[in-house]
N, C-alpha and C. Protein backbone atom coordinates (compact mmCIF):
# COMPACT_ATOMS: atom_id res chain seq x y z
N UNK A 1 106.28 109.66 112.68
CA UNK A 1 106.93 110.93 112.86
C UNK A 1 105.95 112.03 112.46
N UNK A 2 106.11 112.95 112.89
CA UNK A 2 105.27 114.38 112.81
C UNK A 2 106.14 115.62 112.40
N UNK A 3 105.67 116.24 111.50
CA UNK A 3 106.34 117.50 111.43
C UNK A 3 105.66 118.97 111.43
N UNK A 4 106.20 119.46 112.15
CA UNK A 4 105.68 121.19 112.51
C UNK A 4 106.05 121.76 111.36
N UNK A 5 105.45 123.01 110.89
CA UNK A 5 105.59 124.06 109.72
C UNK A 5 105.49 125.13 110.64
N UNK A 6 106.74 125.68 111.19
CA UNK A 6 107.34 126.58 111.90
C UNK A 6 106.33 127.90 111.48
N UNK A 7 106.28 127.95 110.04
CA UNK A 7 105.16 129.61 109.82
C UNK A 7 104.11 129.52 110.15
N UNK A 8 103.37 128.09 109.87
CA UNK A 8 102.01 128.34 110.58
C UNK A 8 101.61 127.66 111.36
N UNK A 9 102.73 126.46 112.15
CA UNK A 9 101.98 126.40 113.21
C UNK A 9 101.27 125.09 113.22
N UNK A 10 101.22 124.54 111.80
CA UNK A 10 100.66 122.91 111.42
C UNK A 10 101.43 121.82 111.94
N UNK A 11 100.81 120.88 112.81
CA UNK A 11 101.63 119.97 112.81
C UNK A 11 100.86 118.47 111.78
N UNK A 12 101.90 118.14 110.94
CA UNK A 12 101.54 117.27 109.89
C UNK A 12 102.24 115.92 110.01
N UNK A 13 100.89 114.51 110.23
CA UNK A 13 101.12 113.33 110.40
C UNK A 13 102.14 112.52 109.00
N UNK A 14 103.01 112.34 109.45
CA UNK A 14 103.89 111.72 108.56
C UNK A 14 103.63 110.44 108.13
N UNK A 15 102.64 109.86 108.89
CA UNK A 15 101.89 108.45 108.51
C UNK A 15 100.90 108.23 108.08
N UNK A 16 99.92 110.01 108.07
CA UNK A 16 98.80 109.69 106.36
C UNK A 16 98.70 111.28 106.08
N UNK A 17 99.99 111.21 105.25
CA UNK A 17 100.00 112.76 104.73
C UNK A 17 99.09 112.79 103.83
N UNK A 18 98.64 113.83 103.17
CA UNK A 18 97.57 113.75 101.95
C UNK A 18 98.03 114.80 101.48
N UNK A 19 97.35 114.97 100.00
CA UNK A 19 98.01 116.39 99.30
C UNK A 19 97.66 117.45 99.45
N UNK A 20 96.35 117.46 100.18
CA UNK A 20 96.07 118.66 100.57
C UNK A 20 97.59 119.37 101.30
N UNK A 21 97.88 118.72 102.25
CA UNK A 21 98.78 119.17 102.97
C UNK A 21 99.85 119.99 102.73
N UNK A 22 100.64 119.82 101.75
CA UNK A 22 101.57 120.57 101.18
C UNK A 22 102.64 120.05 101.40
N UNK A 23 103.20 119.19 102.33
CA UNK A 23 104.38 118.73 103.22
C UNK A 23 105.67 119.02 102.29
N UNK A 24 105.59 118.98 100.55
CA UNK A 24 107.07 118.99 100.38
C UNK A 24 107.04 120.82 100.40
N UNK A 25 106.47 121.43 100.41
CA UNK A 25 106.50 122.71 100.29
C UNK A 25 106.95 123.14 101.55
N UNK A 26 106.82 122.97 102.40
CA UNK A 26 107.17 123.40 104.03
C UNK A 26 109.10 123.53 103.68
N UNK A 27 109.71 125.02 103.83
CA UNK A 27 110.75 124.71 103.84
C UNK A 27 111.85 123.84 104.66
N UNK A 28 112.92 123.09 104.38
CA UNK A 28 113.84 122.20 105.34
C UNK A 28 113.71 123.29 106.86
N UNK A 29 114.69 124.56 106.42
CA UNK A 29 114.71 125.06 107.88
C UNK A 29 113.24 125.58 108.71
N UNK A 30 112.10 125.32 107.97
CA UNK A 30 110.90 125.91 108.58
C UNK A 30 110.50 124.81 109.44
N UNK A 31 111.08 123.50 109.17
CA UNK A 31 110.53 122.35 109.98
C UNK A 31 110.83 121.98 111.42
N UNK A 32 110.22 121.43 112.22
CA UNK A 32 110.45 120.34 113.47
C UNK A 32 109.94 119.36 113.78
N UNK A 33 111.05 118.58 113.52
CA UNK A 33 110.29 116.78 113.57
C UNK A 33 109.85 116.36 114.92
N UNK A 34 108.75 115.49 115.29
CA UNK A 34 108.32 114.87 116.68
C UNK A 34 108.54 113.72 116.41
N UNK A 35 108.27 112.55 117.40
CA UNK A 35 108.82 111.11 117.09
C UNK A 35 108.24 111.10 117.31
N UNK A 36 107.39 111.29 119.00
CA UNK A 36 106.55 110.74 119.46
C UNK A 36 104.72 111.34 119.87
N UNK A 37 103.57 110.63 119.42
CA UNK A 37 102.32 110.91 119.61
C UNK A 37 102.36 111.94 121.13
N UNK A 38 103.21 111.42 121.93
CA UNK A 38 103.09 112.00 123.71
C UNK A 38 103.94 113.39 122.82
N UNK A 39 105.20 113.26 122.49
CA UNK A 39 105.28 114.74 122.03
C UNK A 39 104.84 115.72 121.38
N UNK A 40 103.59 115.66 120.95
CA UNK A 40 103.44 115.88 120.02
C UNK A 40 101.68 116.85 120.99
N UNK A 41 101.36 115.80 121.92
CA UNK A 41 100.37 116.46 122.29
C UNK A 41 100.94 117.68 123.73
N UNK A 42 102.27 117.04 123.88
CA UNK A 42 102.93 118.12 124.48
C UNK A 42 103.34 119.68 124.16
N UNK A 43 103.56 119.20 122.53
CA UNK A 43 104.20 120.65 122.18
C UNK A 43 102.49 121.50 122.13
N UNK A 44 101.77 120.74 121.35
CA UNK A 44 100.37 121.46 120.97
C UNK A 44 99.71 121.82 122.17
N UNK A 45 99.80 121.34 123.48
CA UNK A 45 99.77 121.72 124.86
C UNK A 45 100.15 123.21 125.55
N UNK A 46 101.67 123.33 124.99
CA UNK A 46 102.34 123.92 125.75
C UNK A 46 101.49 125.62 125.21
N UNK A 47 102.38 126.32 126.51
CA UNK A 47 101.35 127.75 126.71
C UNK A 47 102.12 128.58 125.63
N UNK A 48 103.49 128.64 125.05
CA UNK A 48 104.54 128.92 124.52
C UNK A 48 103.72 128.40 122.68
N UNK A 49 103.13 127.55 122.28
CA UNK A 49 102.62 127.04 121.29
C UNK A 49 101.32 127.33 121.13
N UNK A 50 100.81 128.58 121.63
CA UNK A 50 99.04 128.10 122.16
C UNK A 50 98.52 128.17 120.35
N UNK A 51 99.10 129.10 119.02
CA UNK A 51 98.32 129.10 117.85
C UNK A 51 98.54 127.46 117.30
N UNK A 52 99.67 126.71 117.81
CA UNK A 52 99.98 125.52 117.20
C UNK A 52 98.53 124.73 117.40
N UNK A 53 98.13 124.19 116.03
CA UNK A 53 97.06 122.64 116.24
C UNK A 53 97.41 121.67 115.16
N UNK A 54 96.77 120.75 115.19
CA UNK A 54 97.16 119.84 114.45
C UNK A 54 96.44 120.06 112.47
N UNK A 55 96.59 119.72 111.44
CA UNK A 55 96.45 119.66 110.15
C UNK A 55 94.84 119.45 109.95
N UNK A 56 93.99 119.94 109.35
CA UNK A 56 92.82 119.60 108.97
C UNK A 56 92.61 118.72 108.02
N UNK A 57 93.51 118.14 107.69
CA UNK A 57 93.49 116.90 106.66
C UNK A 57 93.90 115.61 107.33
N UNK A 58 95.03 115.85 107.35
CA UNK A 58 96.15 114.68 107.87
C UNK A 58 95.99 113.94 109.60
N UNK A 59 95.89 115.61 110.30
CA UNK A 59 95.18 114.90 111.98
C UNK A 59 94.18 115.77 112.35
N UNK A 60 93.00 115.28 111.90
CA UNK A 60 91.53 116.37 112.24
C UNK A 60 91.19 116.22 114.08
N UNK A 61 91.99 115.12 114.02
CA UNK A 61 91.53 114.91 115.35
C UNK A 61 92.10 116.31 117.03
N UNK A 62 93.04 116.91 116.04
CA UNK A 62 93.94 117.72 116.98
C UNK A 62 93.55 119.31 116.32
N UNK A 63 92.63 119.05 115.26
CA UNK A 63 92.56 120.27 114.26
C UNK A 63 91.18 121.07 115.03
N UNK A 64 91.60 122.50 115.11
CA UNK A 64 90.18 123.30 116.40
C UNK A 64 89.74 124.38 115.50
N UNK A 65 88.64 124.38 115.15
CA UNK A 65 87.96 124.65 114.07
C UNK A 65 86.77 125.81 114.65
N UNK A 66 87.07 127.43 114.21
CA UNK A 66 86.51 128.48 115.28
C UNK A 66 85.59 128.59 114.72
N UNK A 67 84.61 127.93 115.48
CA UNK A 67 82.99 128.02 115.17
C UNK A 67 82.53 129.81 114.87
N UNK A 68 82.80 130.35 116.05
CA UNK A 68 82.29 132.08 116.12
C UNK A 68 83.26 132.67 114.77
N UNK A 69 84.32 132.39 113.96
CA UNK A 69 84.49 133.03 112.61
C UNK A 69 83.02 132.74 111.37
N UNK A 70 82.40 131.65 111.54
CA UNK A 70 81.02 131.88 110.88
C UNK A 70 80.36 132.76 111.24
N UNK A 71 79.70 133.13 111.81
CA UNK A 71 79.13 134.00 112.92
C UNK A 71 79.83 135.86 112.27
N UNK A 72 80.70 135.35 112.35
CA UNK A 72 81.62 137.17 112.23
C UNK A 72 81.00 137.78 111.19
N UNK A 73 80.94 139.29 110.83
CA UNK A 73 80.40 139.65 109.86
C UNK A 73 82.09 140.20 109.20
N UNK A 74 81.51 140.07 107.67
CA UNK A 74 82.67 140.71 106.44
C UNK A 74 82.77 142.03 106.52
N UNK A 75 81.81 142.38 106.83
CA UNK A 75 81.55 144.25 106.42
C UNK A 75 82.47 145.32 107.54
């Protein structure tokens, strides 16, 4: 199972959560559960979801990591 964190947009693997993650912190109503891997690359698909990606801990594999924010200047 997978769960979305409705504020930001994380979707977090329920089968190797880690603590980075935060998962009990995500409030009940902030959540949406997926069952399935196909749903899951559906929702993160869809044009309606485009900030949604997957967890940088838990599924790096779905996690999109903006090279050009190095690059940016602070000033």
């Amino acid at each position: 199972m997978w769960v979305v964190d409705l504020d930001t947009n994380v979707v977090h693997d329920m089968a190797r959560p880690q603590h980075e993650c935060k998962i009990t912190k995500i409030p009940k109503d902030n959540r949406k559960k997926i069952y399935t891997l196909d749903g899951v690359k559906r929702y993160l698909n869809d044009p309606l979801n485009k900030e949604a990606q997957g967890c940088r801990y838990c599924m790096p594999d779905f996690y999109d990591f903006d090279m050009t924010s190095i690059y940016k200047s602070n000033g």
